[in-house]
PDB file of N, CA and C in Angstrom:
ATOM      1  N   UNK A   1      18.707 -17.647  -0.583  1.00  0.00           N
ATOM      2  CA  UNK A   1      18.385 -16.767  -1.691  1.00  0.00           C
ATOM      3  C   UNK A   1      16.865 -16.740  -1.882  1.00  0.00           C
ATOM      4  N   UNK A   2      16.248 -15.489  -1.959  1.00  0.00           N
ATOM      5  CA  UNK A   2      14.619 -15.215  -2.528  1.00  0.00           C
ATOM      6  C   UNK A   2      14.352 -16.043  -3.637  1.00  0.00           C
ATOM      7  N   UNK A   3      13.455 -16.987  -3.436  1.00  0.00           N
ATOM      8  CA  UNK A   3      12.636 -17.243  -4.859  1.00  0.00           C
ATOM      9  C   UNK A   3      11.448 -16.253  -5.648  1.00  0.00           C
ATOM     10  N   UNK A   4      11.982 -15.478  -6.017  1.00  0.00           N
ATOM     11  CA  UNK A   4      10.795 -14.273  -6.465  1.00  0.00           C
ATOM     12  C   UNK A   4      10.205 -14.971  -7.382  1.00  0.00           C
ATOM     13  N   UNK A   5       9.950 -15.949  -7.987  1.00  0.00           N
ATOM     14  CA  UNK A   5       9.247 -16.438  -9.254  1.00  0.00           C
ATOM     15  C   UNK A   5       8.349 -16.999  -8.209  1.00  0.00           C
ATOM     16  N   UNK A   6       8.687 -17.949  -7.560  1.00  0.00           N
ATOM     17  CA  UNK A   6       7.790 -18.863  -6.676  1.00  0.00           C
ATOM     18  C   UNK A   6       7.016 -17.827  -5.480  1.00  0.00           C
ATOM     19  N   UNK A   7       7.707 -16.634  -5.418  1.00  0.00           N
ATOM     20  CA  UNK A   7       7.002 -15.562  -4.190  1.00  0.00           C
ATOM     21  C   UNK A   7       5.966 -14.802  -5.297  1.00  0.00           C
ATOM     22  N   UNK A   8       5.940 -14.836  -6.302  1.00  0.00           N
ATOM     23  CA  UNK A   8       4.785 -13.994  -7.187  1.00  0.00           C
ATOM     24  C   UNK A   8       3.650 -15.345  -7.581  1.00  0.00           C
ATOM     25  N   UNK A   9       4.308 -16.353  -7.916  1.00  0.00           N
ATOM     26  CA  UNK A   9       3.157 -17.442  -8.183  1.00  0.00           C
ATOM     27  C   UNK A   9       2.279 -17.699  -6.531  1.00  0.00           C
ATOM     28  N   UNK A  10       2.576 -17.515  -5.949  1.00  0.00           N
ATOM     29  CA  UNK A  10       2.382 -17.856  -4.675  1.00  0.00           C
ATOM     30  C   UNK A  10       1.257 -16.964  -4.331  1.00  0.00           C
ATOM     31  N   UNK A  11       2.073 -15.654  -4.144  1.00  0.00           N
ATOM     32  CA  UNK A  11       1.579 -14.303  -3.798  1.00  0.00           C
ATOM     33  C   UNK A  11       1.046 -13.215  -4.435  1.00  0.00           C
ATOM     34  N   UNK A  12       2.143 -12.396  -5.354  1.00  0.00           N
ATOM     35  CA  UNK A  12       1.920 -11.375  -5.922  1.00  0.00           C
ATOM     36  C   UNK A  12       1.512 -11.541  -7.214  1.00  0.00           C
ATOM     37  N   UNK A  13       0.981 -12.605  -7.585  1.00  0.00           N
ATOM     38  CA  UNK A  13       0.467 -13.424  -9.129  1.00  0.00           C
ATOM     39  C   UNK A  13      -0.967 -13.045  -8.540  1.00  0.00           C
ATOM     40  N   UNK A  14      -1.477 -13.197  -7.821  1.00  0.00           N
ATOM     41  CA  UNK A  14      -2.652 -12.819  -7.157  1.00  0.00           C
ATOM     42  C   UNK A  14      -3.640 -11.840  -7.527  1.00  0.00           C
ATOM     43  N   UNK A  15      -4.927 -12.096  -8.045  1.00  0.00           N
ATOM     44  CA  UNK A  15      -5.660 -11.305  -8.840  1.00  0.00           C
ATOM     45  C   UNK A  15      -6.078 -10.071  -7.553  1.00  0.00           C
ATOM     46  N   UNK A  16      -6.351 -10.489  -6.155  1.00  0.00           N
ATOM     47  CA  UNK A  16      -6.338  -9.550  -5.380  1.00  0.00           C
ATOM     48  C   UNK A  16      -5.199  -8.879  -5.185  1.00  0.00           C
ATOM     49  N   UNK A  17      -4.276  -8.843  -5.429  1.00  0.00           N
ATOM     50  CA  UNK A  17      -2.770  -8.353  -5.030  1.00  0.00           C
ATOM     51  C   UNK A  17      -2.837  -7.893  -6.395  1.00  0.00           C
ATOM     52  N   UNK A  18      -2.805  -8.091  -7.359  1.00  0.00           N
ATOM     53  CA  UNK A  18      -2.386  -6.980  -8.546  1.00  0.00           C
ATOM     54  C   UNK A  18      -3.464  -5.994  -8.537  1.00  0.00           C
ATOM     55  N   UNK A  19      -4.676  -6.607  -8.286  1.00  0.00           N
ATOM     56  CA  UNK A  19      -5.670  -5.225  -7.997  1.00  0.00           C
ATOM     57  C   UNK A  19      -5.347  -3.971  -6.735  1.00  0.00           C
ATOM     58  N   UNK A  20      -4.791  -4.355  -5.587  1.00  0.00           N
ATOM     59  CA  UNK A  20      -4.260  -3.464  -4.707  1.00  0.00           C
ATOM     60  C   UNK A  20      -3.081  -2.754  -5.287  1.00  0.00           C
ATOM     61  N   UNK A  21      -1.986  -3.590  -6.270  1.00  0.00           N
ATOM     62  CA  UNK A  21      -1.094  -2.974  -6.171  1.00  0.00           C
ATOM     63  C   UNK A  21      -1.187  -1.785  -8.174  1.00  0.00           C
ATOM     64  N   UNK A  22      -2.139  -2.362  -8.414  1.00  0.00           N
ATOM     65  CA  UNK A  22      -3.032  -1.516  -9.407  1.00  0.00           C
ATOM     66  C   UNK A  22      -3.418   0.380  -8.652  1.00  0.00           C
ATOM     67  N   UNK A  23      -4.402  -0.015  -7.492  1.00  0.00           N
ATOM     68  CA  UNK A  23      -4.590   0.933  -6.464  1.00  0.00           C
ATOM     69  C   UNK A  23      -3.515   1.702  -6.112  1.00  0.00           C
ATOM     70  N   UNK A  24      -2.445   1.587  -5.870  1.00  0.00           N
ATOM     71  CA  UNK A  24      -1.138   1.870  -4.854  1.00  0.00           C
ATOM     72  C   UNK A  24      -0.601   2.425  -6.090  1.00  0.00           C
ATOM     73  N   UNK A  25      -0.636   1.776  -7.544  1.00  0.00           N
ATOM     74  CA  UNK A  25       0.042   2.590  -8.203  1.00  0.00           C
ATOM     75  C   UNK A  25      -0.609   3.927  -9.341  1.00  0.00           C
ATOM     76  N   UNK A  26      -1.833   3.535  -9.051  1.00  0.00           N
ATOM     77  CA  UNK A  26      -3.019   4.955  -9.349  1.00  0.00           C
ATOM     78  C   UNK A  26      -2.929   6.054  -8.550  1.00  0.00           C
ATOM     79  N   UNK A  27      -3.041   5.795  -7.084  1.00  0.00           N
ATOM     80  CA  UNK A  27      -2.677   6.917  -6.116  1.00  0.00           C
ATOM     81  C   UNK A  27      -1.861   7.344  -6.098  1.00  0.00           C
ATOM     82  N   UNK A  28      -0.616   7.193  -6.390  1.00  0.00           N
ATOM     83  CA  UNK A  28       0.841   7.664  -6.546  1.00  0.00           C
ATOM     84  C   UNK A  28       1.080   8.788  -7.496  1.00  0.00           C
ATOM     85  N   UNK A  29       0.343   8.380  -8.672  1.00  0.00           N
ATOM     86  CA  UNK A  29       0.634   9.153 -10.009  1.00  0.00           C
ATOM     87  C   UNK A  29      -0.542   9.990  -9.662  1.00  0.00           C
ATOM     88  N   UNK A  30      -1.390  10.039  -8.979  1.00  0.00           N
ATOM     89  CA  UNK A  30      -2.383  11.258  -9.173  1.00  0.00           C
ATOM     90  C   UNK A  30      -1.920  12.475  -8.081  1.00  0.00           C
ATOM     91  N   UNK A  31      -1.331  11.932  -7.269  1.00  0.00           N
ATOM     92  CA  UNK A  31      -0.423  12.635  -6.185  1.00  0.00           C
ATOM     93  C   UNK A  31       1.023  13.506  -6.644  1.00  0.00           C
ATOM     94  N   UNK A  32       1.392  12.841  -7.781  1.00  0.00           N
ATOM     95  CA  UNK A  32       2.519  13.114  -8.553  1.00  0.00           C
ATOM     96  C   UNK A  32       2.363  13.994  -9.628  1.00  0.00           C
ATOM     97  N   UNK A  33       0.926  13.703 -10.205  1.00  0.00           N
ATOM     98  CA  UNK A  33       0.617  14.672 -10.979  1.00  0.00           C
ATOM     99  C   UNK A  33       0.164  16.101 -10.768  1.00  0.00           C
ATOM    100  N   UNK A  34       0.013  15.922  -9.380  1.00  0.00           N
ATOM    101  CA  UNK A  34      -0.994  17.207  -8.973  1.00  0.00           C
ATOM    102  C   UNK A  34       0.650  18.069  -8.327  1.00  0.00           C
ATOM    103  N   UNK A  35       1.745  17.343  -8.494  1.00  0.00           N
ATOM    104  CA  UNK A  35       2.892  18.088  -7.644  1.00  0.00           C
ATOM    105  C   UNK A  35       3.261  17.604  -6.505  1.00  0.00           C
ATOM    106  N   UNK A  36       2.579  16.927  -5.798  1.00  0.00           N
ATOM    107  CA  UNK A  36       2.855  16.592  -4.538  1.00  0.00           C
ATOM    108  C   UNK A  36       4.479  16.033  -4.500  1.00  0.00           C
ATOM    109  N   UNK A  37       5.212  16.999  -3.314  1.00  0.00           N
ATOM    110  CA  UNK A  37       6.551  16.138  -3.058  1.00  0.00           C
ATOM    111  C   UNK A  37       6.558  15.150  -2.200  1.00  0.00           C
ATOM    112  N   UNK A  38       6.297  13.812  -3.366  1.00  0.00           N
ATOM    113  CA  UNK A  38       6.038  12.322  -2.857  1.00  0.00           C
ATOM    114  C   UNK A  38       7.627  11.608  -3.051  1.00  0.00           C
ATOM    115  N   UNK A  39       8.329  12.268  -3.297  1.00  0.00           N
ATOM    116  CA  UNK A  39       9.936  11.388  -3.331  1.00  0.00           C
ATOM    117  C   UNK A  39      11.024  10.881  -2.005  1.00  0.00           C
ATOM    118  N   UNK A  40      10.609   9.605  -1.974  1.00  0.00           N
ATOM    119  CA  UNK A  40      11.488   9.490  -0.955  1.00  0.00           C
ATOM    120  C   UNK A  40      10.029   9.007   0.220  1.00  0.00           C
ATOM    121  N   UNK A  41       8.782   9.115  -0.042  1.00  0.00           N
ATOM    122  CA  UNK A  41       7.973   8.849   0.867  1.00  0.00           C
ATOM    123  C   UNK A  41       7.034   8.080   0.425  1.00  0.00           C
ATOM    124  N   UNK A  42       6.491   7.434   0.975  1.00  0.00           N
ATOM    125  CA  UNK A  42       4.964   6.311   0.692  1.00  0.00           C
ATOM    126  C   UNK A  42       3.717   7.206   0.396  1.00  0.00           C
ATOM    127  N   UNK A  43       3.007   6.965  -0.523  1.00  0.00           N
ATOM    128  CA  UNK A  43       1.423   6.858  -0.296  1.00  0.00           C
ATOM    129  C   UNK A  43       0.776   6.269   0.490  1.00  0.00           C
ATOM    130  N   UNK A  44       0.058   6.763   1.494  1.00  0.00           N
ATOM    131  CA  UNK A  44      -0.695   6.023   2.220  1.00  0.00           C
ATOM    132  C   UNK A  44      -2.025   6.221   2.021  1.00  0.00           C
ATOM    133  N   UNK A  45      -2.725   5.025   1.769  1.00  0.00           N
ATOM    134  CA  UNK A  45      -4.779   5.029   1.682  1.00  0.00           C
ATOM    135  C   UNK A  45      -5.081   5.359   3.292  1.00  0.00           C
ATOM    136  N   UNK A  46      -6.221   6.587   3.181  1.00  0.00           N
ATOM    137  CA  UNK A  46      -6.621   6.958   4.595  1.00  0.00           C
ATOM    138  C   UNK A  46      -7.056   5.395   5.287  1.00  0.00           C
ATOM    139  N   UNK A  47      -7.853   4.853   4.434  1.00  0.00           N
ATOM    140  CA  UNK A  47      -8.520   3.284   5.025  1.00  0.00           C
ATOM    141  C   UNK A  47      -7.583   2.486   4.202  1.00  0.00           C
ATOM    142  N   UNK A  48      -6.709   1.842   5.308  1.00  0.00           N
ATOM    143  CA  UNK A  48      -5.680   0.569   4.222  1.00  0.00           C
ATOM    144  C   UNK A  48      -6.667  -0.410   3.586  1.00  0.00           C
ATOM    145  N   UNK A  49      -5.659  -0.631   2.606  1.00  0.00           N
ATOM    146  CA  UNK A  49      -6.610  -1.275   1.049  1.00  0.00           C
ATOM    147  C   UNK A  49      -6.965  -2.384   1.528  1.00  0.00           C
ATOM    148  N   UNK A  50      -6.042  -3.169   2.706  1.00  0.00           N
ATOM    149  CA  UNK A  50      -6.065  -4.688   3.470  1.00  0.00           C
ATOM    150  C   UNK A  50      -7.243  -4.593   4.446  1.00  0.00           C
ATOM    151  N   UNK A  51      -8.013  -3.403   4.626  1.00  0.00           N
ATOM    152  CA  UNK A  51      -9.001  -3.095   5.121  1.00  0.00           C
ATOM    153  C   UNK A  51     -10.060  -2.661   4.872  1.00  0.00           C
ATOM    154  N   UNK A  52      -9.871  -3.064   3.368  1.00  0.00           N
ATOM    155  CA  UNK A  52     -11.123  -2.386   2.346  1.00  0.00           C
ATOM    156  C   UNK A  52     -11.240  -0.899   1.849  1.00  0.00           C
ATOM    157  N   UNK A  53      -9.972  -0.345   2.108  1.00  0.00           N
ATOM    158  CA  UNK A  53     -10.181   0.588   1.776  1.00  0.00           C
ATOM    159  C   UNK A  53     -10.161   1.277   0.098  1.00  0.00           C
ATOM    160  N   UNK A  54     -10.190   2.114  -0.089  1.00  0.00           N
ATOM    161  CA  UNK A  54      -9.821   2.514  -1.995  1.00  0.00           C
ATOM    162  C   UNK A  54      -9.417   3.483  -1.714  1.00  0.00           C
ATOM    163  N   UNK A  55      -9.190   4.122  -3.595  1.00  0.00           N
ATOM    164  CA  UNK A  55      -8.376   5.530  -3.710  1.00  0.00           C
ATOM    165  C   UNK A  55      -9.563   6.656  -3.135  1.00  0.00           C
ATOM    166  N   UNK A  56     -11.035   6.112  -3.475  1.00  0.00           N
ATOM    167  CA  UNK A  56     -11.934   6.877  -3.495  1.00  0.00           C
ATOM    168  C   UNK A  56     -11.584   7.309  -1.984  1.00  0.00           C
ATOM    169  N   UNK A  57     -11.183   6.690  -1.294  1.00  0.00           N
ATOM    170  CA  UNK A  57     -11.448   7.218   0.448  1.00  0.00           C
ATOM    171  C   UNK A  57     -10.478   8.144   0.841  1.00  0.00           C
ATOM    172  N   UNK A  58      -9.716   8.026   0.008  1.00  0.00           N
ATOM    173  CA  UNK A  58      -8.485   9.436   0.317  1.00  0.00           C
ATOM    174  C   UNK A  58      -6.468   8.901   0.220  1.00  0.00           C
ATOM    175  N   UNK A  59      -6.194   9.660  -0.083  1.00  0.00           N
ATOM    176  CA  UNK A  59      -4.582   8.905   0.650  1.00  0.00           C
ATOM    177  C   UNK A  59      -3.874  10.348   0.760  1.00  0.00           C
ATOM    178  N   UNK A  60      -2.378   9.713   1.289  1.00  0.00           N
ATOM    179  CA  UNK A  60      -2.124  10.865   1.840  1.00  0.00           C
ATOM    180  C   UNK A  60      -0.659  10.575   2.145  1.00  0.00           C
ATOM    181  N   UNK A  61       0.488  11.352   2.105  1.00  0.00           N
ATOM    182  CA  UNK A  61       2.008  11.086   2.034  1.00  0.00           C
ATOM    183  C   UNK A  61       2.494  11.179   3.400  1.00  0.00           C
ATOM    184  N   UNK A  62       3.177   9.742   3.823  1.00  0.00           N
ATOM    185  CA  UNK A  62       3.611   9.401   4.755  1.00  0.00           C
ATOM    186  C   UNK A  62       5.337   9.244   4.331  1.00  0.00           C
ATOM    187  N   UNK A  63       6.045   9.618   6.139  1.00  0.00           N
ATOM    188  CA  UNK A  63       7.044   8.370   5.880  1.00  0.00           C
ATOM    189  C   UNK A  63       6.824   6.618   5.547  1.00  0.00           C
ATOM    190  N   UNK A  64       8.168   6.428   5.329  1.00  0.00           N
ATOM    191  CA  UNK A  64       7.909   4.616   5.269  1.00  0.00           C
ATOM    192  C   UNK A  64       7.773   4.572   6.445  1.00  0.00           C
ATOM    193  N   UNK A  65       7.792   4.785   7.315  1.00  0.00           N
ATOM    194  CA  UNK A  65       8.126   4.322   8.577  1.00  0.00           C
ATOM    195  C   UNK A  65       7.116   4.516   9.541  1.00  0.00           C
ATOM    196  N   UNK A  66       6.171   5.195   9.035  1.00  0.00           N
ATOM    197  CA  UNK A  66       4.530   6.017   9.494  1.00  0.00           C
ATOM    198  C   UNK A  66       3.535   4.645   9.017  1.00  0.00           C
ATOM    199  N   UNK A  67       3.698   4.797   7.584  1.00  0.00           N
ATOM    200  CA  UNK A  67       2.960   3.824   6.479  1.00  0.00           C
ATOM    201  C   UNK A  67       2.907   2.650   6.672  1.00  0.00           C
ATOM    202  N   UNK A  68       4.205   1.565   7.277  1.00  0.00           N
ATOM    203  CA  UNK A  68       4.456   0.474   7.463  1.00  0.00           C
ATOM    204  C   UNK A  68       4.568   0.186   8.837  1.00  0.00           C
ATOM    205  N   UNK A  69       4.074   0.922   9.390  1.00  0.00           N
ATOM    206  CA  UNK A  69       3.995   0.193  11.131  1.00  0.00           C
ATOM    207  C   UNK A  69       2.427   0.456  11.243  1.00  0.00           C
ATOM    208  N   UNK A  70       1.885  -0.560  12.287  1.00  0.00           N
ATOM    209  CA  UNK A  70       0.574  -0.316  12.436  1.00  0.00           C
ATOM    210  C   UNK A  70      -0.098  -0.541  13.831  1.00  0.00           C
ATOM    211  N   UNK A  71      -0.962  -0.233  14.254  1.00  0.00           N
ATOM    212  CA  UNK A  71      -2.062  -0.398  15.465  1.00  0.00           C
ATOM    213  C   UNK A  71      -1.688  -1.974  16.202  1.00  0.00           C
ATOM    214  N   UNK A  72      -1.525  -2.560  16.905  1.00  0.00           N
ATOM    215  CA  UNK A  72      -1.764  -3.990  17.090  1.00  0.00           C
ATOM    216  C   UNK A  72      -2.342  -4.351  18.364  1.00  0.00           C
ATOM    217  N   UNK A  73      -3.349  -5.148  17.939  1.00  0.00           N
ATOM    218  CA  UNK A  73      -3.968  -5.254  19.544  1.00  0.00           C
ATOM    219  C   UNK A  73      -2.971  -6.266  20.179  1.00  0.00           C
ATOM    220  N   UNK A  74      -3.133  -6.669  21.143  1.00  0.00           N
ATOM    221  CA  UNK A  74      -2.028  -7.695  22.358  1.00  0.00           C
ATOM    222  C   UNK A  74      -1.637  -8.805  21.638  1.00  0.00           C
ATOM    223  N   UNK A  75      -2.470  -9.567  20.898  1.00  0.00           N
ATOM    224  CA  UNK A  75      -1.904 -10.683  20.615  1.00  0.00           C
ATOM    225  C   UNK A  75      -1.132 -10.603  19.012  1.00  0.00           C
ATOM    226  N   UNK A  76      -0.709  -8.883  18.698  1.00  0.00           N
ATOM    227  CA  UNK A  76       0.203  -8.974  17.597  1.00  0.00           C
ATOM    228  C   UNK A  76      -0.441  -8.759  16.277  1.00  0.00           C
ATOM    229  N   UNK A  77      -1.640  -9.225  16.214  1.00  0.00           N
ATOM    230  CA  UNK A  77      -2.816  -8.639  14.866  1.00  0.00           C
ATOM    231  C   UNK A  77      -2.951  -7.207  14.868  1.00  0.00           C
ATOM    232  N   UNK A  78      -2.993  -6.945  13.683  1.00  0.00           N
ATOM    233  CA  UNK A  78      -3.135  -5.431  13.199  1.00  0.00           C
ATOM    234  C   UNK A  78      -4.720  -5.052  13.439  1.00  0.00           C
ATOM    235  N   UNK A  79      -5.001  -4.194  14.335  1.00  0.00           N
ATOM    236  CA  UNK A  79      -6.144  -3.339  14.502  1.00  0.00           C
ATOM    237  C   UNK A  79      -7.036  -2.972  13.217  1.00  0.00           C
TER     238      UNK A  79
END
């Protein structure tokens, strides 16, 4: 069974992680507000946020499945 109490103290308690997921949930609603049919699909930051990226740099509606796979060089690290 998930320990989600101990996976947020751990993890998502995280002053960097609530600030990204602060980000993730600003871009969404400005995408939502403007109309965009975002249901059923991800926001994606043009520069991922794990890469420094922000809202300022752009985002843009992906599948999940676009959004959550990524570049990897040989030994399995994300590009």
């Amino acid at each position: 069974m998930r320990d989600y109490k101990k996976e947020y103290e751990n993890y998502q308690g995280k002053p960097e992680q609530i600030k990204n997921r602060a980000e993730r949930n600003a871009a969404r609603a400005k995408l939502k507000k403007k109309g965009a049919p975002i249901a059923g699909k991800d926001v994606a930051h043009v520069k991922a946020l794990s890469k420094g990226g922000t809202n300022k740099d752009g985002v843009k509606i992906q599948t999940a499945a676009q959004n959550r796979s990524f570049k990897r060089n040989s030994d399995g690290s994300m590009k």
